[in-house]
PDB file of N, CA and C in Angstrom:
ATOM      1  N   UNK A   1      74.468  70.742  22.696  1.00  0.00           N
ATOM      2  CA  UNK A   1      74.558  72.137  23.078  1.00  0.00           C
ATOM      3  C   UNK A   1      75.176  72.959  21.956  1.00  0.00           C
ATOM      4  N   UNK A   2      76.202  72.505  21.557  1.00  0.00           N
ATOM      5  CA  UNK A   2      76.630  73.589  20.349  1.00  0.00           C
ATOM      6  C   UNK A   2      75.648  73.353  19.330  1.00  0.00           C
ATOM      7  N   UNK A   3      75.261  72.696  18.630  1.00  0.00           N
ATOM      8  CA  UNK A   3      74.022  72.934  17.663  1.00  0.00           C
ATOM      9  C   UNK A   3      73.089  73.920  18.538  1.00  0.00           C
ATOM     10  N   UNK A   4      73.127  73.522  19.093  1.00  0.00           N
ATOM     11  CA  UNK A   4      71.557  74.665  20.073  1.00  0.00           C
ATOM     12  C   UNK A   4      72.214  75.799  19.997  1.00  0.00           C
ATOM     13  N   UNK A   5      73.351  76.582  20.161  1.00  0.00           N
ATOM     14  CA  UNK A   5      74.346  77.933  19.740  1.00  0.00           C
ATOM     15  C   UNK A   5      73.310  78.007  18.705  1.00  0.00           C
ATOM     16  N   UNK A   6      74.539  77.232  17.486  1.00  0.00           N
ATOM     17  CA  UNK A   6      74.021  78.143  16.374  1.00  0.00           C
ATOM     18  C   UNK A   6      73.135  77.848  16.126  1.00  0.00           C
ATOM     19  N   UNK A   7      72.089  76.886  16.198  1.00  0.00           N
ATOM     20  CA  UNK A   7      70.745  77.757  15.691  1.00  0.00           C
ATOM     21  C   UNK A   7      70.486  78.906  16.412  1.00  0.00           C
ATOM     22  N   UNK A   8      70.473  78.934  17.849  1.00  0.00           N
ATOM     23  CA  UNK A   8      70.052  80.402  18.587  1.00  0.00           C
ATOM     24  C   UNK A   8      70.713  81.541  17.827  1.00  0.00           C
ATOM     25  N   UNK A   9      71.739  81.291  17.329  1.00  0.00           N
ATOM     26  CA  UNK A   9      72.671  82.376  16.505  1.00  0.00           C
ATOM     27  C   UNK A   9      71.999  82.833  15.421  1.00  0.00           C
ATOM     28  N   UNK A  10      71.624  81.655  14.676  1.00  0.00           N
ATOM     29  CA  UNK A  10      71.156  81.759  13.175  1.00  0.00           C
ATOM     30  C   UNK A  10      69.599  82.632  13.607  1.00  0.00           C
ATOM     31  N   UNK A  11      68.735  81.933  14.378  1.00  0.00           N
ATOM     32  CA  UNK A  11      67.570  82.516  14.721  1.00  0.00           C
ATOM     33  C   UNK A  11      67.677  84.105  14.784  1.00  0.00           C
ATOM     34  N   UNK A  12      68.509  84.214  15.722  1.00  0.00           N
ATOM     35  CA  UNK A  12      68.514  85.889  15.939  1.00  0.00           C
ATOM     36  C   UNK A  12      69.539  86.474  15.112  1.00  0.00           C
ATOM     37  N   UNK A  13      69.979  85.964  14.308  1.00  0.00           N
ATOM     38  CA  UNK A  13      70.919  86.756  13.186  1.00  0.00           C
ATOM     39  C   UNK A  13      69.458  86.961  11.798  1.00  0.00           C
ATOM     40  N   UNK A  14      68.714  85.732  11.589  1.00  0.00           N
ATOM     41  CA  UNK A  14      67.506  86.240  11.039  1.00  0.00           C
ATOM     42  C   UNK A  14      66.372  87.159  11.226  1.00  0.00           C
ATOM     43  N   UNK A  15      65.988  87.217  12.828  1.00  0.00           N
ATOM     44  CA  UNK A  15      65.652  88.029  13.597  1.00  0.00           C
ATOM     45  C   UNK A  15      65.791  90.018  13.389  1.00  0.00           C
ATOM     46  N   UNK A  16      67.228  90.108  13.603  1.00  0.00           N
ATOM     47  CA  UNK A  16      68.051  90.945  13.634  1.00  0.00           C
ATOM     48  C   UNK A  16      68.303  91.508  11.912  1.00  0.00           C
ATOM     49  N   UNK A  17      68.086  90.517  11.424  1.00  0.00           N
ATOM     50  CA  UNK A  17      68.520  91.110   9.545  1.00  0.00           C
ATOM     51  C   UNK A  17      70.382  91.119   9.386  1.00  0.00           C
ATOM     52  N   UNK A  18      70.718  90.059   9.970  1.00  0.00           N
ATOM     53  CA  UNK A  18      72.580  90.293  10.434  1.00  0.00           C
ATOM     54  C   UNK A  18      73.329  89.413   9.561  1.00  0.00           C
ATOM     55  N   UNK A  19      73.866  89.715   8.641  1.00  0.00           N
ATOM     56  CA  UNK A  19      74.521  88.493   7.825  1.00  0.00           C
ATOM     57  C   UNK A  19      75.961  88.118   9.150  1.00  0.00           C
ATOM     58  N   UNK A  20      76.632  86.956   8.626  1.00  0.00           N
ATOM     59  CA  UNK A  20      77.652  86.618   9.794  1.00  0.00           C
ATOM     60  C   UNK A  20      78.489  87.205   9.855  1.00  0.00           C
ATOM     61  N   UNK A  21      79.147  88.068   8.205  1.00  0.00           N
ATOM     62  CA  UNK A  21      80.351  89.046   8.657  1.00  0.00           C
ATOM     63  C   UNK A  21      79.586  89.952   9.351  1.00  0.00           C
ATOM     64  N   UNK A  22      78.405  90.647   8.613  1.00  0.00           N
ATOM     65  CA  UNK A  22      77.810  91.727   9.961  1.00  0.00           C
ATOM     66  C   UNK A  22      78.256  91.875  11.405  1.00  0.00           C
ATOM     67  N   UNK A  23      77.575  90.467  11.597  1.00  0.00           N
ATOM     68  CA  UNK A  23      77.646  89.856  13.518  1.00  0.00           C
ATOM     69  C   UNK A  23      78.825  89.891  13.647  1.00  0.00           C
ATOM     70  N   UNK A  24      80.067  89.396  13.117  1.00  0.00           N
ATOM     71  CA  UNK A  24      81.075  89.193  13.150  1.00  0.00           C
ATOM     72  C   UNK A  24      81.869  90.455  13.389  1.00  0.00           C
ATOM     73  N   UNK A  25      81.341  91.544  12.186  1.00  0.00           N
ATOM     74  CA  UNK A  25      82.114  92.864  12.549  1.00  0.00           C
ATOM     75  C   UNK A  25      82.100  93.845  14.302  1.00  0.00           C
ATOM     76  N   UNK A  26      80.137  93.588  14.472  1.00  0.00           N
ATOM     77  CA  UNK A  26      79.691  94.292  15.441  1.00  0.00           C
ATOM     78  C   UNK A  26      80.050  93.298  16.341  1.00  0.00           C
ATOM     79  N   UNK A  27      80.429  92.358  16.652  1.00  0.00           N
ATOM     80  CA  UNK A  27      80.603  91.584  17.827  1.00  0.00           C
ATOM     81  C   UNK A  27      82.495  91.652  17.787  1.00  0.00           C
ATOM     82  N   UNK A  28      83.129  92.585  16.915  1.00  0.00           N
ATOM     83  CA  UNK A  28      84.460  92.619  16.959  1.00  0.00           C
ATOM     84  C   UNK A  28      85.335  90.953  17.063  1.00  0.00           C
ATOM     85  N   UNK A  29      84.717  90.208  16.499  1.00  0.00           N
ATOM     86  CA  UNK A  29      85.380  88.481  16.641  1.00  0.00           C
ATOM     87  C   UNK A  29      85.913  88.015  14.921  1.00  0.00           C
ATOM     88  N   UNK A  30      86.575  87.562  14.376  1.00  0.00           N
ATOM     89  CA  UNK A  30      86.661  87.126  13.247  1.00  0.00           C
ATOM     90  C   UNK A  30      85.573  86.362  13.066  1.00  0.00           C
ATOM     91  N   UNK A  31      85.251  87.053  11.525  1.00  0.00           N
ATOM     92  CA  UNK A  31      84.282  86.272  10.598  1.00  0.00           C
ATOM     93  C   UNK A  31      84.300  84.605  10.643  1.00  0.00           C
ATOM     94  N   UNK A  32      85.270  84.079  10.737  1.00  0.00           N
ATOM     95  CA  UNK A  32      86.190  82.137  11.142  1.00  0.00           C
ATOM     96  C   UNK A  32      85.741  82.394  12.047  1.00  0.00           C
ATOM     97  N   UNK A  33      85.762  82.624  12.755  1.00  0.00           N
ATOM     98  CA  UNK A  33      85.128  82.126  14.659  1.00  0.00           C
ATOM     99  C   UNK A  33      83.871  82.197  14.886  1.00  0.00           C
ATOM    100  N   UNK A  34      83.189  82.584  13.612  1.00  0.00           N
ATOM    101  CA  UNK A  34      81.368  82.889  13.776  1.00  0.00           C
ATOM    102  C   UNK A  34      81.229  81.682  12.730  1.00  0.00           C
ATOM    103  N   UNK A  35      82.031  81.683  11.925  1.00  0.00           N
ATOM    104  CA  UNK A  35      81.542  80.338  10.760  1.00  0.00           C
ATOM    105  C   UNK A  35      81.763  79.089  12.046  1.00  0.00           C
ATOM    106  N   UNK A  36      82.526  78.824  12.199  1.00  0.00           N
ATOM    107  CA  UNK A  36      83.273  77.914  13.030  1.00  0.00           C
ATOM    108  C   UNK A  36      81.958  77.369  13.742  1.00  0.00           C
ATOM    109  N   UNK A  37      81.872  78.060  14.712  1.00  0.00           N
ATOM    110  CA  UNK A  37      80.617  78.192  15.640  1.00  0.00           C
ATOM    111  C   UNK A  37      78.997  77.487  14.602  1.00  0.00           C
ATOM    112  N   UNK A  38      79.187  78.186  13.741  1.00  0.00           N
ATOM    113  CA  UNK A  38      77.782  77.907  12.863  1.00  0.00           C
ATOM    114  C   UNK A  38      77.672  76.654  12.451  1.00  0.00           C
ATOM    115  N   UNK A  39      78.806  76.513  11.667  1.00  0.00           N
ATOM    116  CA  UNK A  39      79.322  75.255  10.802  1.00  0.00           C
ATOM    117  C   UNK A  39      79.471  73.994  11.622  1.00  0.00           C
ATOM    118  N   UNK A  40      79.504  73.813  12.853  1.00  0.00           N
ATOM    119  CA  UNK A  40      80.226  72.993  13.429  1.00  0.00           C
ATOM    120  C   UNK A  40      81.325  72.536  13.753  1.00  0.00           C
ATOM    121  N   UNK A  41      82.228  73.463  13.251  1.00  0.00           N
ATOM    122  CA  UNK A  41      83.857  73.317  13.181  1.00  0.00           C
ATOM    123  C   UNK A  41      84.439  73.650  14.767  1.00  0.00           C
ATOM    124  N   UNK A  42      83.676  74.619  15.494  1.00  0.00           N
ATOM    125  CA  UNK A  42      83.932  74.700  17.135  1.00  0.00           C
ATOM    126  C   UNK A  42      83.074  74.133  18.147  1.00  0.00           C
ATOM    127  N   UNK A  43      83.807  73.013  18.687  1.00  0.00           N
ATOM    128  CA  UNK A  43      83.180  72.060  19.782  1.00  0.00           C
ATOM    129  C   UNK A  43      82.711  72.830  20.919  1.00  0.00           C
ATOM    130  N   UNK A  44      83.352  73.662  20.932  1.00  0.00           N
ATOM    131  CA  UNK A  44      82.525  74.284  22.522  1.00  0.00           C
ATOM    132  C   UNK A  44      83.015  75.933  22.660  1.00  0.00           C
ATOM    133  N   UNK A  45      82.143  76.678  22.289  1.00  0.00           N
ATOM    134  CA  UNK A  45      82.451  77.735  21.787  1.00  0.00           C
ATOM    135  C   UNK A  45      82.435  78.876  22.943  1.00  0.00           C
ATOM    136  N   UNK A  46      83.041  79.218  23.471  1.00  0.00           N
ATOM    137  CA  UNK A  46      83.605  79.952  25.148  1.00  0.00           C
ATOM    138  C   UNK A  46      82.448  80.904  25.121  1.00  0.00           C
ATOM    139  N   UNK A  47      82.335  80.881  26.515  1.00  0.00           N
ATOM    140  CA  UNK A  47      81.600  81.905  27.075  1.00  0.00           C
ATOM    141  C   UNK A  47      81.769  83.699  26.714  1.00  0.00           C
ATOM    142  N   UNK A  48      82.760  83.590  26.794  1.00  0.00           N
ATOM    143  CA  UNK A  48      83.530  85.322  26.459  1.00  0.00           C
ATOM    144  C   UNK A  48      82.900  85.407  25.022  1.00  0.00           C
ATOM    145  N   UNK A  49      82.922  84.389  24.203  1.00  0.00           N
ATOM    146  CA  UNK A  49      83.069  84.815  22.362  1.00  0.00           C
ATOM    147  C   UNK A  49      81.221  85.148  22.378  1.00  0.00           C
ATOM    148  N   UNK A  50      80.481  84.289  23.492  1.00  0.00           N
ATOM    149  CA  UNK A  50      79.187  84.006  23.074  1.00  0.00           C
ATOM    150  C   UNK A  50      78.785  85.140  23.667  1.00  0.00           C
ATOM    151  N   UNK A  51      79.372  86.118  24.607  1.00  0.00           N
ATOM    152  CA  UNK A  51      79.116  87.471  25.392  1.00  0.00           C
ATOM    153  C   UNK A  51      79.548  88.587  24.323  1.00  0.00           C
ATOM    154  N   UNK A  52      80.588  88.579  23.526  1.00  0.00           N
ATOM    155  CA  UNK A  52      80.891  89.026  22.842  1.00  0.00           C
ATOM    156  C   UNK A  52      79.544  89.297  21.458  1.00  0.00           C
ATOM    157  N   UNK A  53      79.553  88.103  21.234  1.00  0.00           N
ATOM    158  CA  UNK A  53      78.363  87.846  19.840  1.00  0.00           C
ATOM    159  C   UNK A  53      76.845  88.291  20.273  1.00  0.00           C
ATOM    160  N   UNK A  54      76.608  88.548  21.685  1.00  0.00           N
ATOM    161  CA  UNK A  54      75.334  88.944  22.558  1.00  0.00           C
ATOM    162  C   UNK A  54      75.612  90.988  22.489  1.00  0.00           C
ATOM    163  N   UNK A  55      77.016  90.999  22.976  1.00  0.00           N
ATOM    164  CA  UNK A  55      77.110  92.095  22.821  1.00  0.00           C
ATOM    165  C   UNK A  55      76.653  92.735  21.159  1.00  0.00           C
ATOM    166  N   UNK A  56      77.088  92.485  20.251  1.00  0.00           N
ATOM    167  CA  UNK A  56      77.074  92.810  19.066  1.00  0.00           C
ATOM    168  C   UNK A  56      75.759  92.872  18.553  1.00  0.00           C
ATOM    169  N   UNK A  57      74.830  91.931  19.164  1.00  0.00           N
ATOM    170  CA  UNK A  57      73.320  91.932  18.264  1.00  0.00           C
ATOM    171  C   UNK A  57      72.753  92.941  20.037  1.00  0.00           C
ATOM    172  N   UNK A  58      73.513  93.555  20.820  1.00  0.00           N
ATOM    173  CA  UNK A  58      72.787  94.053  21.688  1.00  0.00           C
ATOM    174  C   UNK A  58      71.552  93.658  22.348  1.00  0.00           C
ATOM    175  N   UNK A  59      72.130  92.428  22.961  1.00  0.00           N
ATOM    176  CA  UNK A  59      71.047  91.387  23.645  1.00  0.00           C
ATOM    177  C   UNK A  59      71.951  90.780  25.297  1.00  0.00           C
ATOM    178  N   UNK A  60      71.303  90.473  26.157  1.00  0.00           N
ATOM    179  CA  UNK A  60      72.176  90.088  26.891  1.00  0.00           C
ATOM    180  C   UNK A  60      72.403  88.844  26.863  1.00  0.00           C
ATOM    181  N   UNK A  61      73.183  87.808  27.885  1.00  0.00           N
ATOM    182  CA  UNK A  61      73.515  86.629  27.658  1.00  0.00           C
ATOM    183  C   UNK A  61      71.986  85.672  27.828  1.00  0.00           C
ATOM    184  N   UNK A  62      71.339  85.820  29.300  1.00  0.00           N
ATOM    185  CA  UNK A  62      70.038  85.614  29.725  1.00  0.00           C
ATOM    186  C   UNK A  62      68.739  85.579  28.288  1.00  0.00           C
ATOM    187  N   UNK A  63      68.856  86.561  27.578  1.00  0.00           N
ATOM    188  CA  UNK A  63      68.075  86.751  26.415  1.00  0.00           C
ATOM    189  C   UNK A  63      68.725  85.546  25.417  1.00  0.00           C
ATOM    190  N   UNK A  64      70.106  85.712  25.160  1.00  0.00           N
ATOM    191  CA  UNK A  64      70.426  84.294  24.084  1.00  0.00           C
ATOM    192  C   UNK A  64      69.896  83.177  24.783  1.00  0.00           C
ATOM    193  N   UNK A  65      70.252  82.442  25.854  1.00  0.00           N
ATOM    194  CA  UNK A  65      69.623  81.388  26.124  1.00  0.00           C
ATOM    195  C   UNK A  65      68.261  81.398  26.689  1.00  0.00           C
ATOM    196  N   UNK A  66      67.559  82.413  26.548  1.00  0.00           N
ATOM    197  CA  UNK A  66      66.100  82.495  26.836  1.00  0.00           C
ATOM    198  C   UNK A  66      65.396  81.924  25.811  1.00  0.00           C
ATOM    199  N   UNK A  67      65.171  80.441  25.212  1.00  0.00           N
ATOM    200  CA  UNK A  67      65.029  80.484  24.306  1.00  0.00           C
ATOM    201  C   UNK A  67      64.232  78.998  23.977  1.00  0.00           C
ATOM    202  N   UNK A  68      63.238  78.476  23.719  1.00  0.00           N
ATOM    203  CA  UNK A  68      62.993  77.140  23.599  1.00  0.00           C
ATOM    204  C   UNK A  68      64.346  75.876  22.801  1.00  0.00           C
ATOM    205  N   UNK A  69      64.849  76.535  22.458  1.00  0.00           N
ATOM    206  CA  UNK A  69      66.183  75.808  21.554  1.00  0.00           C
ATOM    207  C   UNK A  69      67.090  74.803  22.968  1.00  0.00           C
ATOM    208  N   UNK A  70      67.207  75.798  23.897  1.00  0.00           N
ATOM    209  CA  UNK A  70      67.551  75.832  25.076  1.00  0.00           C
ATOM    210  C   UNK A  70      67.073  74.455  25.919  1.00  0.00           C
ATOM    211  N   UNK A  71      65.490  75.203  26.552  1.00  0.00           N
ATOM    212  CA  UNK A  71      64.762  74.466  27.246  1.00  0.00           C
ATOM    213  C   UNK A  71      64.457  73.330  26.859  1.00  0.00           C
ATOM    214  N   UNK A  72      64.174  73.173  25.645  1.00  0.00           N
ATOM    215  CA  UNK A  72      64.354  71.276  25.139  1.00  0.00           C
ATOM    216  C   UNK A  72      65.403  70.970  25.257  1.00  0.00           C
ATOM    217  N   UNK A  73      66.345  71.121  25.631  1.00  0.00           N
ATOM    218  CA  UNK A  73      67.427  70.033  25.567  1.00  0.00           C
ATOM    219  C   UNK A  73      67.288  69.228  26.619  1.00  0.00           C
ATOM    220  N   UNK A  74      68.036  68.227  26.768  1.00  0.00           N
ATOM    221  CA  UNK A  74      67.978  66.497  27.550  1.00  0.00           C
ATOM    222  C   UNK A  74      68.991  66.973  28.718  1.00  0.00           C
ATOM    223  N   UNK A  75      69.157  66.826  29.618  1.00  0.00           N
ATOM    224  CA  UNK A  75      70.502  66.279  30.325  1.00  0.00           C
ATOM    225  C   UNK A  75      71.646  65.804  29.746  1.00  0.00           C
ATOM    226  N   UNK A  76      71.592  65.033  28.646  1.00  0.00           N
ATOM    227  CA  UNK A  76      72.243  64.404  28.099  1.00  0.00           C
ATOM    228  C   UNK A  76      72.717  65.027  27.457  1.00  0.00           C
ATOM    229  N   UNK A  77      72.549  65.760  26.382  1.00  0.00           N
ATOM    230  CA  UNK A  77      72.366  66.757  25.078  1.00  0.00           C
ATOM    231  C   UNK A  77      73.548  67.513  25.546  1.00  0.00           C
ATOM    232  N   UNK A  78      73.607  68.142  26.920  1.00  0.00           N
ATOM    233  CA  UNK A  78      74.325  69.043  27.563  1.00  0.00           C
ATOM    234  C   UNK A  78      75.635  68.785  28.133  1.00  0.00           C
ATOM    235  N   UNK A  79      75.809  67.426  28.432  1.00  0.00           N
ATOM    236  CA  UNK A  79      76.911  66.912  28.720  1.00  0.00           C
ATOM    237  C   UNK A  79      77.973  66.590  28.025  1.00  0.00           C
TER     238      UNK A  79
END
Protein backbone atom coordinates (compact mmCIF):
# COMPACT_ATOMS: atom_id res chain seq x y z
CA UNK A 1 0.00 0.00 0.00
CA UNK A 2 2.48 2.70 0.61
CA UNK A 3 4.30 2.14 -2.68
CA UNK A 4 0.79 2.32 -4.29
CA UNK A 5 0.72 6.20 -2.41
CA UNK A 6 3.50 7.27 -4.03
CA UNK A 7 3.25 6.18 -7.21
CA UNK A 8 -0.48 7.57 -7.16
CA UNK A 9 1.40 10.72 -5.89
CA UNK A 10 4.10 10.68 -8.44
CA UNK A 11 1.38 9.91 -11.24
CA UNK A 12 -0.66 12.91 -10.46
CA UNK A 13 2.17 15.18 -9.47
CA UNK A 14 3.21 14.36 -13.31
CA UNK A 15 -0.26 14.73 -14.31
CA UNK A 16 -0.65 18.07 -12.59
CA UNK A 17 3.02 19.53 -13.75
CA UNK A 18 3.77 19.68 -9.59
CA UNK A 19 7.32 19.34 -8.52
CA UNK A 20 7.23 17.95 -4.62
CA UNK A 21 8.14 21.26 -2.99
CA UNK A 22 5.24 22.62 -5.24
CA UNK A 23 2.76 19.83 -3.73
CA UNK A 24 4.36 20.31 -0.64
CA UNK A 25 3.84 24.14 -0.52
CA UNK A 26 0.04 23.92 -1.86
CA UNK A 27 -0.77 21.01 0.33
CA UNK A 28 0.77 23.31 3.34
CA UNK A 29 2.86 19.88 4.72
CA UNK A 30 6.73 19.98 4.81
CA UNK A 31 8.66 19.29 1.78
CA UNK A 32 10.29 15.89 4.39
CA UNK A 33 6.88 14.57 4.77
CA UNK A 34 6.24 14.45 0.89
CA UNK A 35 9.89 13.04 0.31
CA UNK A 36 9.31 10.66 3.15
CA UNK A 37 6.12 9.40 1.69
CA UNK A 38 7.80 9.14 -1.91
CA UNK A 39 11.06 7.74 -0.86
CA UNK A 40 9.87 5.18 1.33
CA UNK A 41 11.06 6.58 4.49
CA UNK A 42 7.10 6.72 5.84
CA UNK A 43 5.53 3.33 6.60
CA UNK A 44 2.10 4.39 6.69
CA UNK A 45 1.44 7.74 5.78
CA UNK A 46 -1.98 9.12 7.75
CA UNK A 47 -5.00 9.78 6.34
CA UNK A 48 -5.15 13.64 7.31
CA UNK A 49 -1.50 14.22 5.40
CA UNK A 50 -3.00 12.17 2.28
CA UNK A 51 -6.34 14.65 2.53
CA UNK A 52 -4.14 17.31 2.92
CA UNK A 53 -1.83 16.38 -0.33
CA UNK A 54 -5.54 15.74 -2.23
CA UNK A 55 -6.40 19.05 -1.03
CA UNK A 56 -3.38 20.77 -2.61
CA UNK A 57 -3.49 19.13 -6.19
CA UNK A 58 -7.44 19.93 -5.71
CA UNK A 59 -8.70 16.44 -6.11
CA UNK A 60 -10.72 14.64 -3.64
CA UNK A 61 -9.71 11.63 -1.56
CA UNK A 62 -12.20 9.12 -3.77
CA UNK A 63 -10.31 10.56 -7.00
CA UNK A 64 -6.64 9.65 -5.36
CA UNK A 65 -7.60 6.18 -4.83
CA UNK A 66 -9.70 5.98 -7.95
CA UNK A 67 -7.05 4.57 -9.56
CA UNK A 68 -5.81 1.13 -11.14
CA UNK A 69 -2.55 1.41 -8.80
CA UNK A 70 -5.24 0.81 -6.21
CA UNK A 71 -7.48 -1.86 -7.70
CA UNK A 72 -4.57 -4.29 -8.36
CA UNK A 73 -3.56 -4.67 -5.19
CA UNK A 74 -3.82 -8.32 -3.36
CA UNK A 75 -5.42 -8.60 0.03
CA UNK A 76 -2.24 -9.18 1.07
CA UNK A 77 -0.42 -6.12 -0.35
CA UNK A 78 -2.86 -4.19 2.01
CA UNK A 79 -2.31 -5.73 5.15
Amino acid sequence: MREAVAKRLIELMEQKNLTLNGLARLAAIPPSTLKNIIYGKSRNPGVVTIKLLCDGMDITITEFFNSPIFTELGMEEIE
